[in-house]
C-alpha atoms as a PDB file:
ATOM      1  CA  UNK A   1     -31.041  46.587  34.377  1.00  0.00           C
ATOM      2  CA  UNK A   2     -28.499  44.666  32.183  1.00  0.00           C
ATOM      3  CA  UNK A   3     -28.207  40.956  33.544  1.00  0.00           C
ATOM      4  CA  UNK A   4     -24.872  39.589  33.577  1.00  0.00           C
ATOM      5  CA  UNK A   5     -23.871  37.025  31.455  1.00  0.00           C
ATOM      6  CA  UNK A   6     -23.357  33.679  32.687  1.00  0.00           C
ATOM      7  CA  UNK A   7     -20.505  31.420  32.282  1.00  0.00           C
ATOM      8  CA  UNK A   8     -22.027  29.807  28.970  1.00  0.00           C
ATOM      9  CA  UNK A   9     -22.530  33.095  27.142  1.00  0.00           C
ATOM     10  CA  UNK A  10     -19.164  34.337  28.682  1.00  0.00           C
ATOM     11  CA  UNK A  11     -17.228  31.147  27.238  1.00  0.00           C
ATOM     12  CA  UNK A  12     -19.427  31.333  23.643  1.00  0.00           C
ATOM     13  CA  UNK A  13     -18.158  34.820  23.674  1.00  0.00           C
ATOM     14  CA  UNK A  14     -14.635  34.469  24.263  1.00  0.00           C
ATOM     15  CA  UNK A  15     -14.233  31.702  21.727  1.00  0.00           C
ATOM     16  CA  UNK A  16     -15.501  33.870  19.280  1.00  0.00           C
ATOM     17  CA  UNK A  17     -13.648  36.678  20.621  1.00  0.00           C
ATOM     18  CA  UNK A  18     -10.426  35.175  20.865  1.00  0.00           C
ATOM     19  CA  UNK A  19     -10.195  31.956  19.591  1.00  0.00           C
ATOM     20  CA  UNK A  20      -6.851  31.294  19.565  1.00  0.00           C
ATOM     21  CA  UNK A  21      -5.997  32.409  23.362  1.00  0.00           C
ATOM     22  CA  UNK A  22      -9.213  30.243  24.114  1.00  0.00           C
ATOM     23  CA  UNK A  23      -7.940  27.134  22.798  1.00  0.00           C
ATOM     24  CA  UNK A  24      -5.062  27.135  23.373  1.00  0.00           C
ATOM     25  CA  UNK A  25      -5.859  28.049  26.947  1.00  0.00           C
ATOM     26  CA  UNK A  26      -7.856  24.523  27.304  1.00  0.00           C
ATOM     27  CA  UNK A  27      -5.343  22.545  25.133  1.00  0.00           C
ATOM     28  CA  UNK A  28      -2.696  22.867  27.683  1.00  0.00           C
ATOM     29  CA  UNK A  29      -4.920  23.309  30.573  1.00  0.00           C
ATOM     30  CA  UNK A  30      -6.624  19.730  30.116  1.00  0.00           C
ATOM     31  CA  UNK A  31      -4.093  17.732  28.047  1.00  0.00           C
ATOM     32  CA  UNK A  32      -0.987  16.485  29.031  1.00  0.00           C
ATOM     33  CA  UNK A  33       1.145  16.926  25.639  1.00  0.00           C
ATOM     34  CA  UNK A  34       5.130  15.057  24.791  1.00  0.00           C
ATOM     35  CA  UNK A  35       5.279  18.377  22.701  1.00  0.00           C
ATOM     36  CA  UNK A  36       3.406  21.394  23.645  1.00  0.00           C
ATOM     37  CA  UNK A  37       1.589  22.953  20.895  1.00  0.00           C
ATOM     38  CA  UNK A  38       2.223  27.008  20.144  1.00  0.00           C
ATOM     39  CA  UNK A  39      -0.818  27.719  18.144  1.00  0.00           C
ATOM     40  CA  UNK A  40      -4.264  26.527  18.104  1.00  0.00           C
ATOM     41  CA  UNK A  41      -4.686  26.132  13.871  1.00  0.00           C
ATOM     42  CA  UNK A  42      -2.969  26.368  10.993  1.00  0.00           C
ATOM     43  CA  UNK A  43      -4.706  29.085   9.752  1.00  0.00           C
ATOM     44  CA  UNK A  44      -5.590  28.350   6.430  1.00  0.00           C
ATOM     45  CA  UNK A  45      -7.233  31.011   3.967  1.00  0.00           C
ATOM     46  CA  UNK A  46     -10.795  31.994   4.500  1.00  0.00           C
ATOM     47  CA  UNK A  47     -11.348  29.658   1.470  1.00  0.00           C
ATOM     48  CA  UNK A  48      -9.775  26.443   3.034  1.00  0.00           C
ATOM     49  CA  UNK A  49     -11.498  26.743   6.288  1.00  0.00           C
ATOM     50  CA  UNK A  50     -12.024  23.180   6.005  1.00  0.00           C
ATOM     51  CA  UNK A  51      -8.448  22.554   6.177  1.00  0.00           C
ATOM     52  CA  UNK A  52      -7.725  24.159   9.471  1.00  0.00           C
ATOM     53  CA  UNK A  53      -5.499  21.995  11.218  1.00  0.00           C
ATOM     54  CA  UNK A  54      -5.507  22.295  15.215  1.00  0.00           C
ATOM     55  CA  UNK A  55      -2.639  22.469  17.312  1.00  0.00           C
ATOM     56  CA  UNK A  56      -0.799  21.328  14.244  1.00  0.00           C
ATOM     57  CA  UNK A  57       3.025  21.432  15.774  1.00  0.00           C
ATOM     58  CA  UNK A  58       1.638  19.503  18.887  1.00  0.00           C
ATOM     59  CA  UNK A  59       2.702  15.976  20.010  1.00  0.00           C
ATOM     60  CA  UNK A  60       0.600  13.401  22.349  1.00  0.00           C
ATOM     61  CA  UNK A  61      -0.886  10.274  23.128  1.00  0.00           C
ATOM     62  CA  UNK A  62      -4.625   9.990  23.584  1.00  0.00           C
ATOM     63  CA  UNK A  63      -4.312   6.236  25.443  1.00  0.00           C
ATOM     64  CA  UNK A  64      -1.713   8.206  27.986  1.00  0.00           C
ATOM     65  CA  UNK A  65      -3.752  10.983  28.474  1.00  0.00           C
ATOM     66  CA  UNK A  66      -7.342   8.576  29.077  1.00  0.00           C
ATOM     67  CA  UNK A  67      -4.830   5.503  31.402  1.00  0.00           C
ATOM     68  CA  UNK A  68      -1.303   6.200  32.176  1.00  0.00           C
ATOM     69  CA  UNK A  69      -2.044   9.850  33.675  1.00  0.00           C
ATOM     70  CA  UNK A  70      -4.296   9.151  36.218  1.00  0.00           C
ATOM     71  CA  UNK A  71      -2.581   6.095  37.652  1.00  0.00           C
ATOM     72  CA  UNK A  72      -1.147   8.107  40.329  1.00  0.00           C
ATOM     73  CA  UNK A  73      -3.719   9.501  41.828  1.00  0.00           C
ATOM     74  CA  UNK A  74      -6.051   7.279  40.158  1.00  0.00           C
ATOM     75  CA  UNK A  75      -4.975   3.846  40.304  1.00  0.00           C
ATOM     76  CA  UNK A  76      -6.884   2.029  42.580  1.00  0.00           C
ATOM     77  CA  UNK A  77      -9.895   4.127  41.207  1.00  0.00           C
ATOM     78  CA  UNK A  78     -12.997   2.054  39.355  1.00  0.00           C
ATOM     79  CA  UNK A  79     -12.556   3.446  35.489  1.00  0.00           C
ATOM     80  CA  UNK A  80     -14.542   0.860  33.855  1.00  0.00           C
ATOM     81  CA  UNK A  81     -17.965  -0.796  34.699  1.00  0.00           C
ATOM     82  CA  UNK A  82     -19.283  -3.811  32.390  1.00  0.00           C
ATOM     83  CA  UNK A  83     -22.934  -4.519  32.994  1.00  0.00           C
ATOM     84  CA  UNK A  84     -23.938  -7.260  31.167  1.00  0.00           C
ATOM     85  CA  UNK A  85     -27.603  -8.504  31.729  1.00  0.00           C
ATOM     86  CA  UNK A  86     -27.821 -10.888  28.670  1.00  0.00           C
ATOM     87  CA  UNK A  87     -24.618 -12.778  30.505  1.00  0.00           C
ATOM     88  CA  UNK A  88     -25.808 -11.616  34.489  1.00  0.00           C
ATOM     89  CA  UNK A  89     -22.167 -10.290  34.596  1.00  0.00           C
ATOM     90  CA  UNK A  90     -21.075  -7.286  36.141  1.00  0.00           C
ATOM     91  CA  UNK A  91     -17.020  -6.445  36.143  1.00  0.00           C
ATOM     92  CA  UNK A  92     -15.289  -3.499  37.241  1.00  0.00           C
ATOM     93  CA  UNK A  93     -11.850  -2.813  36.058  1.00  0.00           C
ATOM     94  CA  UNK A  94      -9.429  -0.039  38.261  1.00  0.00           C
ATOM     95  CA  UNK A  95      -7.420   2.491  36.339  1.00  0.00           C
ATOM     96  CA  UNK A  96      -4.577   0.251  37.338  1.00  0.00           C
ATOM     97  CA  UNK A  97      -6.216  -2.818  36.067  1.00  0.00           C
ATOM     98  CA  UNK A  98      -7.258  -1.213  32.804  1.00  0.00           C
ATOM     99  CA  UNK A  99      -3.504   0.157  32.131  1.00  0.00           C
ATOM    100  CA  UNK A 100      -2.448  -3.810  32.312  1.00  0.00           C
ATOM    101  CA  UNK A 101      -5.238  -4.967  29.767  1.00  0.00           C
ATOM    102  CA  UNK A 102      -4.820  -2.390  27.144  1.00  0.00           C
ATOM    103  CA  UNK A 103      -0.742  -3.154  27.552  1.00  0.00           C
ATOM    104  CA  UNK A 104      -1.739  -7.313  26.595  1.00  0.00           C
ATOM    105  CA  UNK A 105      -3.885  -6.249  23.870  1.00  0.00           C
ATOM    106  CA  UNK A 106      -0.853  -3.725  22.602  1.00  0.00           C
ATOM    107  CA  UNK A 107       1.543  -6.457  23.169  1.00  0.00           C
ATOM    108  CA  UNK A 108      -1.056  -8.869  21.199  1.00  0.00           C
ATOM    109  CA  UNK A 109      -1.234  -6.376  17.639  1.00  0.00           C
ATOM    110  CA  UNK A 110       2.589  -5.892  17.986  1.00  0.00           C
ATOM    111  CA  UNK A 111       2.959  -9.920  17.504  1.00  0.00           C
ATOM    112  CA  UNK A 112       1.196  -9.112  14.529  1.00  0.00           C
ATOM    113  CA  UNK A 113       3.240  -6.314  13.310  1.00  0.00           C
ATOM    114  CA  UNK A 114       0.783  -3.418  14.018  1.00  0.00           C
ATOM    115  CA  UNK A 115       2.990   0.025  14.293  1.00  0.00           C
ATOM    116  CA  UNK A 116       1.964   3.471  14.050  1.00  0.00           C
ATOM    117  CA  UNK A 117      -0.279   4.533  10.842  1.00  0.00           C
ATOM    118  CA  UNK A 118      -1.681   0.644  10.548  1.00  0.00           C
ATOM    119  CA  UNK A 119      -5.301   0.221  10.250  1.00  0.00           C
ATOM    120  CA  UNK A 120      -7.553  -2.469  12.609  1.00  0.00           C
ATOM    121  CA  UNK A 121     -11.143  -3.072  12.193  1.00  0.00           C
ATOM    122  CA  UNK A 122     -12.685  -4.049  15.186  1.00  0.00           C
ATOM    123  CA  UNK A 123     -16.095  -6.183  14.967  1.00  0.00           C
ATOM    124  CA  UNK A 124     -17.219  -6.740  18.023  1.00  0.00           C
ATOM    125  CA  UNK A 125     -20.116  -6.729  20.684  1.00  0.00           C
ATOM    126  CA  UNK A 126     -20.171  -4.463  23.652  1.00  0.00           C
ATOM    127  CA  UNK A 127     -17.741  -6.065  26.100  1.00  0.00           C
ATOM    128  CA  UNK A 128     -14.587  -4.722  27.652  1.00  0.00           C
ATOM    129  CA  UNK A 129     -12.168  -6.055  25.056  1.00  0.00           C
ATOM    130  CA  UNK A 130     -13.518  -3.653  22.580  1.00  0.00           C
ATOM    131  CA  UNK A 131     -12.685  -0.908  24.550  1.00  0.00           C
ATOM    132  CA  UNK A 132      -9.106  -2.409  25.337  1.00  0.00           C
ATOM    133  CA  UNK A 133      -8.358  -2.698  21.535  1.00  0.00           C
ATOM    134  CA  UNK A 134      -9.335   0.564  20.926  1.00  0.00           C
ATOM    135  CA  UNK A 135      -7.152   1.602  23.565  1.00  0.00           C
ATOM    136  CA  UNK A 136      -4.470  -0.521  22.386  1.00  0.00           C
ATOM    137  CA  UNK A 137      -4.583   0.873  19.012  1.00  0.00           C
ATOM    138  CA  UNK A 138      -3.964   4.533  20.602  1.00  0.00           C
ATOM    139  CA  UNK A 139      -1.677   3.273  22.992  1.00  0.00           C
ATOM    140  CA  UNK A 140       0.850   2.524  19.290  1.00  0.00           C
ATOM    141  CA  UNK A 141      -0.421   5.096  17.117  1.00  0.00           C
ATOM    142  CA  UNK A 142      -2.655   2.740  14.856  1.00  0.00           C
ATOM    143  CA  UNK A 143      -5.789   3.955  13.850  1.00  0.00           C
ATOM    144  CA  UNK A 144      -8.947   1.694  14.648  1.00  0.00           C
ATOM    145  CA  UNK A 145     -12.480   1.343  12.943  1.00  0.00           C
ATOM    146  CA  UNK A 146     -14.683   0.057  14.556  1.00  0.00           C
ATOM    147  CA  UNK A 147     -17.930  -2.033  12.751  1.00  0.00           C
ATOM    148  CA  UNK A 148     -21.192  -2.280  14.915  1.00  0.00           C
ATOM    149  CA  UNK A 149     -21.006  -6.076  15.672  1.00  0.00           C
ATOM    150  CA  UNK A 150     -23.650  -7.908  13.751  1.00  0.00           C
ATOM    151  CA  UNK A 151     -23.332  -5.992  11.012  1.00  0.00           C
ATOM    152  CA  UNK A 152     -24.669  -7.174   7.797  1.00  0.00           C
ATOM    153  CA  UNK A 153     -21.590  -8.697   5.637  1.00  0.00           C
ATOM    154  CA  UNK A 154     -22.258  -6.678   2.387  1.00  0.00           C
ATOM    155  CA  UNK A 155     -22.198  -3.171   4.371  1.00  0.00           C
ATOM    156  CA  UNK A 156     -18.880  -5.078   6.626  1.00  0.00           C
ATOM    157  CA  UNK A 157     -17.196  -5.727   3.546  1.00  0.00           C
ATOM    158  CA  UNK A 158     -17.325  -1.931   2.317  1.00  0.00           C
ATOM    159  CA  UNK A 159     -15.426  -0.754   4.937  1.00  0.00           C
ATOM    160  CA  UNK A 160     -12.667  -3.935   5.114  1.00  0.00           C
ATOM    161  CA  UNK A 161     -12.199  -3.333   0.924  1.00  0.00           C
ATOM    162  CA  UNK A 162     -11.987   0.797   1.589  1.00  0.00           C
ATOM    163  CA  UNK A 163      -9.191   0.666   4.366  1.00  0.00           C
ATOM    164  CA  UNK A 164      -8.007  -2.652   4.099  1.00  0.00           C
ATOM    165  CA  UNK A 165      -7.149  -3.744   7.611  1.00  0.00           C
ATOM    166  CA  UNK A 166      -3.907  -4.914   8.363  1.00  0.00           C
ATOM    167  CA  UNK A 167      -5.912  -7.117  11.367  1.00  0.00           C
ATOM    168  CA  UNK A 168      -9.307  -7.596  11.900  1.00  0.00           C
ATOM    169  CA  UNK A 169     -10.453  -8.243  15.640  1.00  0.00           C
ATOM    170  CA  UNK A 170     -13.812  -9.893  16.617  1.00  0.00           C
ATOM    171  CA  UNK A 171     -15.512 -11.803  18.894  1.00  0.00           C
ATOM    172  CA  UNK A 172     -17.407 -15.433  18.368  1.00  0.00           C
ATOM    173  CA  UNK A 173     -20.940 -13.855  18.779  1.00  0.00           C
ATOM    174  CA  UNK A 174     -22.952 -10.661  19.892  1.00  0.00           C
ATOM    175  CA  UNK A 175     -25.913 -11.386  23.094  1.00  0.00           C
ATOM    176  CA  UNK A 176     -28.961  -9.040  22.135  1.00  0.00           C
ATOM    177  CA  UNK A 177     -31.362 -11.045  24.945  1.00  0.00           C
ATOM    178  CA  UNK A 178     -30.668 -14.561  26.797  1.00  0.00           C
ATOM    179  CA  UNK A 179     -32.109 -16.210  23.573  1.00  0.00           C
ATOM    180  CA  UNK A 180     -30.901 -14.351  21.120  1.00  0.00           C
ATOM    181  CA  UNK A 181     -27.306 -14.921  20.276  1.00  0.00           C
ATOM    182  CA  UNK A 182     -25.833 -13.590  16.864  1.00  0.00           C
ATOM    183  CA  UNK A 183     -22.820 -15.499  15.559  1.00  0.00           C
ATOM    184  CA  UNK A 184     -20.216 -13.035  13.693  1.00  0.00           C
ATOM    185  CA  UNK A 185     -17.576 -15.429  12.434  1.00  0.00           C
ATOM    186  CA  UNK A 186     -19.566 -16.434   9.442  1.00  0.00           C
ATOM    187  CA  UNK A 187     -21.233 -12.949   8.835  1.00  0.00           C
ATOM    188  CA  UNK A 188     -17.347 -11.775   9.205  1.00  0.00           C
ATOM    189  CA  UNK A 189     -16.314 -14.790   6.537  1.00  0.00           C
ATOM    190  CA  UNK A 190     -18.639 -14.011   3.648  1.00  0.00           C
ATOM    191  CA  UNK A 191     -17.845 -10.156   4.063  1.00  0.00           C
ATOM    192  CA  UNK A 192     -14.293 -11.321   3.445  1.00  0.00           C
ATOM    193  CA  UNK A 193     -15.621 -12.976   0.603  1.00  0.00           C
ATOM    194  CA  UNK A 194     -17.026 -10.115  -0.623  1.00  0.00           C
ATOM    195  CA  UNK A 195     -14.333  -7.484  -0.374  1.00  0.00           C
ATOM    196  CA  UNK A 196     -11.947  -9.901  -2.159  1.00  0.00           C
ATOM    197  CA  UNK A 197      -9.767  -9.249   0.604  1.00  0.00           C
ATOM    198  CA  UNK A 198      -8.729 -11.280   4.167  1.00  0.00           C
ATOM    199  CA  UNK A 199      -6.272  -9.209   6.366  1.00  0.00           C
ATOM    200  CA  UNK A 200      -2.808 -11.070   7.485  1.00  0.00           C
ATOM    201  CA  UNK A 201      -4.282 -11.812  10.582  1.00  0.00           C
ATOM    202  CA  UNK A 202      -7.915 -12.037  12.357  1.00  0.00           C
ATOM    203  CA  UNK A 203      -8.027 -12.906  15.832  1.00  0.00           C
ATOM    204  CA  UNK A 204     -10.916 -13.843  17.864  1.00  0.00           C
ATOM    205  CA  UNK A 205     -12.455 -13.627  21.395  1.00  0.00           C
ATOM    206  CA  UNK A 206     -13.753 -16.604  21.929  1.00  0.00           C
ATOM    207  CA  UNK A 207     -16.928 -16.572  24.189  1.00  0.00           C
ATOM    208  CA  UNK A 208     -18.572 -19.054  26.324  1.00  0.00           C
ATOM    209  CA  UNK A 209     -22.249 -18.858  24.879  1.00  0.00           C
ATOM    210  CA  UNK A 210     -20.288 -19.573  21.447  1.00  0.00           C
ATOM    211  CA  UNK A 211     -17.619 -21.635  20.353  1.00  0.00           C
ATOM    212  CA  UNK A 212     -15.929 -21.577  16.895  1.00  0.00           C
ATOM    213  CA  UNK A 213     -13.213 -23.664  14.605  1.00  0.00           C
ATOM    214  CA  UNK A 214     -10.403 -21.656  13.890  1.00  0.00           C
ATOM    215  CA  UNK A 215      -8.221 -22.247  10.579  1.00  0.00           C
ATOM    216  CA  UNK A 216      -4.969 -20.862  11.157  1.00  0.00           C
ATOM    217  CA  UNK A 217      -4.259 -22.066   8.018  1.00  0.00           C
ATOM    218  CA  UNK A 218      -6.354 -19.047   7.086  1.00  0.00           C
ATOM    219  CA  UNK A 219      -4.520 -16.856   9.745  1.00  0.00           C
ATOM    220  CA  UNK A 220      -7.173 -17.004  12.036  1.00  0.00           C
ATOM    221  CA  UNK A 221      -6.142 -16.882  15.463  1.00  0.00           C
ATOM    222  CA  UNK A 222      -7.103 -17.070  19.344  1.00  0.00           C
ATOM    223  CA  UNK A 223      -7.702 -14.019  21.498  1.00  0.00           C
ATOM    224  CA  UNK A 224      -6.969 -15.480  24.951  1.00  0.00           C
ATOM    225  CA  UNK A 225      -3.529 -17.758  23.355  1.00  0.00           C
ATOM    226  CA  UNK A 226      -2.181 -14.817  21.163  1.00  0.00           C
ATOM    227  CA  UNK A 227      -3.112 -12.657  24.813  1.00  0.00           C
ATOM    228  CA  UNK A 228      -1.045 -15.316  26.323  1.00  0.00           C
ATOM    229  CA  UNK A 229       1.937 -14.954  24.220  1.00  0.00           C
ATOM    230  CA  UNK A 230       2.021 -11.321  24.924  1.00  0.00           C
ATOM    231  CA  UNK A 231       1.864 -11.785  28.721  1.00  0.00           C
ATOM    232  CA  UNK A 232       4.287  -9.400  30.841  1.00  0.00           C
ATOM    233  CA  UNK A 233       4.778  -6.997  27.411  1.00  0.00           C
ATOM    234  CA  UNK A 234       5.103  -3.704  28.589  1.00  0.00           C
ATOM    235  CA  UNK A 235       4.035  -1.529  25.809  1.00  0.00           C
ATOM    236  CA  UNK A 236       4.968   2.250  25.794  1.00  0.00           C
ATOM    237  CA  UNK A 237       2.716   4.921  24.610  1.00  0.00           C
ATOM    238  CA  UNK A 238       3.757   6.454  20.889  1.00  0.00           C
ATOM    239  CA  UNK A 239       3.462   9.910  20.473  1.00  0.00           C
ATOM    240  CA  UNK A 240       1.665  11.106  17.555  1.00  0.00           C
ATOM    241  CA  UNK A 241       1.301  14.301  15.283  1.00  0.00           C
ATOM    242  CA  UNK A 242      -1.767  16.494  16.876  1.00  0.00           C
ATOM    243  CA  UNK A 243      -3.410  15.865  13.384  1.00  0.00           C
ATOM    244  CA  UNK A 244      -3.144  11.892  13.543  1.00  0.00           C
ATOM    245  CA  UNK A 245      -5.752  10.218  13.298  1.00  0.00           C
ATOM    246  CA  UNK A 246      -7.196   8.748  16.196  1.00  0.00           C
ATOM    247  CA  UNK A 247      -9.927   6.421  14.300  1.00  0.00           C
ATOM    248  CA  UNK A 248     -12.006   5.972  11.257  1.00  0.00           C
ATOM    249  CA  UNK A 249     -15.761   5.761  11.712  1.00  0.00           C
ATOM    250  CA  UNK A 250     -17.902   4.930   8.305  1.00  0.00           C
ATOM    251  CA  UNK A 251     -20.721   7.376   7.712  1.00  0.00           C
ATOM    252  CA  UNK A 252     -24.313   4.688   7.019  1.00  0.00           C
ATOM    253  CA  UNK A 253     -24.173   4.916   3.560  1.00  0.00           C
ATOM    254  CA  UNK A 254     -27.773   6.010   2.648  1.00  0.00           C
ATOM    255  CA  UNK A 255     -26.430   9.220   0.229  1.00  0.00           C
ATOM    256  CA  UNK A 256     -23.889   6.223  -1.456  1.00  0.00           C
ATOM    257  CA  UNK A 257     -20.611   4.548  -0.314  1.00  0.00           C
ATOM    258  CA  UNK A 258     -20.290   4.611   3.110  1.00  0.00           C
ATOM    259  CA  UNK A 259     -16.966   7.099   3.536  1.00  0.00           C
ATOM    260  CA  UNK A 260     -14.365   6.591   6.207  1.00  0.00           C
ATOM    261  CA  UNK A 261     -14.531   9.622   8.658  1.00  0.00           C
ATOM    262  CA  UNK A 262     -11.044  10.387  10.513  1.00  0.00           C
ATOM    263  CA  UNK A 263     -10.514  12.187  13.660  1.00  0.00           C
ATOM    264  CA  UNK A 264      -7.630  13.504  14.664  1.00  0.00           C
ATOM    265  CA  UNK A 265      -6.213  12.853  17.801  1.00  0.00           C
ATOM    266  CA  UNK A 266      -5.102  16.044  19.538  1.00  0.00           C
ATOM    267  CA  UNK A 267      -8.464  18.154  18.772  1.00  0.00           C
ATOM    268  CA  UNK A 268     -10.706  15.224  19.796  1.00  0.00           C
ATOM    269  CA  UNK A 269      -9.059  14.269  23.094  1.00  0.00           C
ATOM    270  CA  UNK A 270      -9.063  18.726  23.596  1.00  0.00           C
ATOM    271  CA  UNK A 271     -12.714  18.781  22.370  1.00  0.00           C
ATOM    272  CA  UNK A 272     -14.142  15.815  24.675  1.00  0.00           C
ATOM    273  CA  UNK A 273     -12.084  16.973  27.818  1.00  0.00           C
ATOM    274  CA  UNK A 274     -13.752  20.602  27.247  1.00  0.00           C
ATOM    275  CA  UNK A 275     -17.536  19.136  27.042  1.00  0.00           C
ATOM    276  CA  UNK A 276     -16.857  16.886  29.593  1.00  0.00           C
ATOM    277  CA  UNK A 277     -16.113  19.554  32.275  1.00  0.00           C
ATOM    278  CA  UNK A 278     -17.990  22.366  30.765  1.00  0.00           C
ATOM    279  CA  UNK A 279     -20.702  21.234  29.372  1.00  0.00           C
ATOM    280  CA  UNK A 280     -21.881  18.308  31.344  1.00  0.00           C
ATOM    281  CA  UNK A 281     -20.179  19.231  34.405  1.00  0.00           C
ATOM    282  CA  UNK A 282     -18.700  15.698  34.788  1.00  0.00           C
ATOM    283  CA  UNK A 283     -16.197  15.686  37.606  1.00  0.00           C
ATOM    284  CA  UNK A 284     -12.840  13.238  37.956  1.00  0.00           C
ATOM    285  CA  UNK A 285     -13.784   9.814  40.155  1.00  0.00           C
ATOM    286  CA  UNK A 286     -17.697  10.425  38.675  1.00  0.00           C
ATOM    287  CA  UNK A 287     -19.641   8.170  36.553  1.00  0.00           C
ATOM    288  CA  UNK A 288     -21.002   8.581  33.206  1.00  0.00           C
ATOM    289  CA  UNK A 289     -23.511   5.978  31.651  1.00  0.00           C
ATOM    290  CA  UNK A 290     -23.413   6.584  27.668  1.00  0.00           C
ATOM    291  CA  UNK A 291     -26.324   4.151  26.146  1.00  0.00           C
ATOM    292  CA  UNK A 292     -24.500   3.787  23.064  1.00  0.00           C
ATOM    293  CA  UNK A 293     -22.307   0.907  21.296  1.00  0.00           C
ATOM    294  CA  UNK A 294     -19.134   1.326  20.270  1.00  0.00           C
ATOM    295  CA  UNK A 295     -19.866   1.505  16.828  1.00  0.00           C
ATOM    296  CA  UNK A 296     -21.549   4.711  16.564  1.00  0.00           C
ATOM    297  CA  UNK A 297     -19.493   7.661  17.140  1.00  0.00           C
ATOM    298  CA  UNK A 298     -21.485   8.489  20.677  1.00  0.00           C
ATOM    299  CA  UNK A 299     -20.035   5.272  21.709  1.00  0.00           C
ATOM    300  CA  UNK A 300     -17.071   6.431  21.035  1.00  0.00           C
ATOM    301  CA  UNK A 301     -16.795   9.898  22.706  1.00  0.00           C
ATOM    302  CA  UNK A 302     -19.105   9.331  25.913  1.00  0.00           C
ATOM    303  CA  UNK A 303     -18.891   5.681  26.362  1.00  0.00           C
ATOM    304  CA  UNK A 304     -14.607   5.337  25.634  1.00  0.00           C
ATOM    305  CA  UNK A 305     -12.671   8.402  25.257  1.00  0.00           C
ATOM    306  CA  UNK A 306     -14.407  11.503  27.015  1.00  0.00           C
ATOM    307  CA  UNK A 307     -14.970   9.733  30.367  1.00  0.00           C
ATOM    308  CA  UNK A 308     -11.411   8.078  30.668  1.00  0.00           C
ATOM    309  CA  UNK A 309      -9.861  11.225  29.740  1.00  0.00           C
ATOM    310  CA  UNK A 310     -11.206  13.033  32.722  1.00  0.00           C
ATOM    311  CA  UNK A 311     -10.572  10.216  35.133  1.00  0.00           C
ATOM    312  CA  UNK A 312     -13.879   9.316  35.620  1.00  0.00           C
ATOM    313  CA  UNK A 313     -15.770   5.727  35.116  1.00  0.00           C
ATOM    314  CA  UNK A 314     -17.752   4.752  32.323  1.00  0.00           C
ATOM    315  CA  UNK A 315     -20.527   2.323  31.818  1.00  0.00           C
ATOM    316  CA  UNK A 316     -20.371  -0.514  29.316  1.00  0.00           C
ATOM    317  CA  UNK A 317     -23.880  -2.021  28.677  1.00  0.00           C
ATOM    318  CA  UNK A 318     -24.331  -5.142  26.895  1.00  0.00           C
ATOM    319  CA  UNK A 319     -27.908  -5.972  25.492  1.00  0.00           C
ATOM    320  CA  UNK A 320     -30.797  -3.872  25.198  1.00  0.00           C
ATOM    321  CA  UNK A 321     -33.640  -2.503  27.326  1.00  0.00           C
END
């Protein structure tokens, strides 16, 4: 008796079968696009597989398509959780509430000239800015790389000499335990010592367990003043090219020179939404805890992106177990 194949195999084969009609069925099933893609690739010669570009005449915003979307049905909906043992805090941020941070934060890089195609390094710990600046950066087409916080200066400043951030964002000091704090300003000063490079502007959340001197004379500035400044901006979403990038991630650097890894926006947002209701069965208005930082590319798709754009709530841990 031949069993029948189930919905994995059945997928897996259609994909294969068809992959055009099956991408392009998901693309416009699970994405909401400005411009509606006609084609799943570019289709490059056998040669140039590499090349393939996906949904290449396509238009979209990922930060619409993980906030603004669900707001109306959403809104009032828990989409962010912060658990933070090393501080015993524990946030929640709505849909609703999220939309109106990640609009300051946007509000904040425009006052520093960020547009579409700009790069900003983020160095920061696990804490819901991060995720608001990465957001931010989506929400006006700027492409963000984020550096694990802590990070040792020699491997930080690789990365700020390779793309050479237009603004660097950071925090005051990473929490790995109540009595162990990790200061970043001065790991994040010597790595701009050793790139031979300081952006135009680096701003900085200050936190409570650690205070620092800022020389604006040195274009450092003040998360919660330049937030201030920005109060009441109401930043729209702008629509990028399927193929731009979304962010740069650096690969560790053990084979040589750490290389800047882009992703594009359109595929990722179409390949996250498909594993997140396919393969892990994750439902709008459920919860997905993704013990990962932000710095790693798992932090990135299961921990930021994938869960937002399926309307459900994520988990942001700070500290270890």
């Amino acid at each position: 008796m031949e069993l029948q194949e189930n919905m994995q195999q059945q997928a897996h084969r259609q994909s294969l079968e068809n992959p055009e009609q099956f991408w392009m069925k998901h693309a416009l099933e699970l994405v909401d696009w400005t411009k509606q893609p006609t084609t799943a690739t570019s289709k490059p010669n056998t040669s140039e597989l590499h090349k393939t570009l996906w949904f290449p005449d396509g238009k979209l915003n990922v930060c619409y398509n993980a906030v603004d979307r669900h707001i109306e049905e959403r809104g009032d909906q828990v989409a962010v959780i912060y658990d933070s043992p090393v501080t015993d805090t524990i946030r929640t941020y709505t849909y609703r509430e999220l939309l109106e941070e990640v609009k300051g934060v946007a509000g904040m890089l425009q006052r520093h000239s960020i547009v579409k195609g700009d790069t900003v390094v983020l160095y920061m710990a696990m804490v819901p800015q991060t995720l608001f600046a990465m957001l931010a950066c989506a929400r006006l087409g700027a492409v963000h790389s984020v550096v694990f916080g802590g990070f040792a200066p020699a491997e930080l400043a690789k990365r700020i000499e390779d793309c050479r951030p237009k603004v660097v964002l950071t925090n005051t000091c990473g929490i790995e335990n109540k009595s162990k704090i990790v200061a970043y300003k001065p790991l994040l000063d010597r790595a701009y010592e050793l790139a031979g490079y300081r952006p135009p502007s680096t701003i900085v959340l200050q936190r409570e367990q650690l205070r620092e001197p800022l020389d604006v004379a040195r274009n450092e500035y003040d998360w919660d003043a330049e937030l201030a400044a920005a109060q009441g901006a109401d930043v729209e979403c702008e629509p990028v090219d399927s193929n731009h990038p979304l962010y740069m991630l650096y690969t560790s650097g053990t084979t040589g020179m750490p290389k800047g890894v882009l992703r594009p926006s359109g595929p990722h947002a179409v390949a996250l939404l498909y594993a997140q209701r396919y393969m892990y069965g994750l439902l709008p208005g459920e919860t997905m805890f993704t013990f990962s930082d932000f710095g790693w590319t798992l932090g990135h798709s299961y921990a930021a992106y994938g869960p937002l754009l399926n309307g459900s709530r994520t988990v942001l841990f700070e500290g270890k177990p």
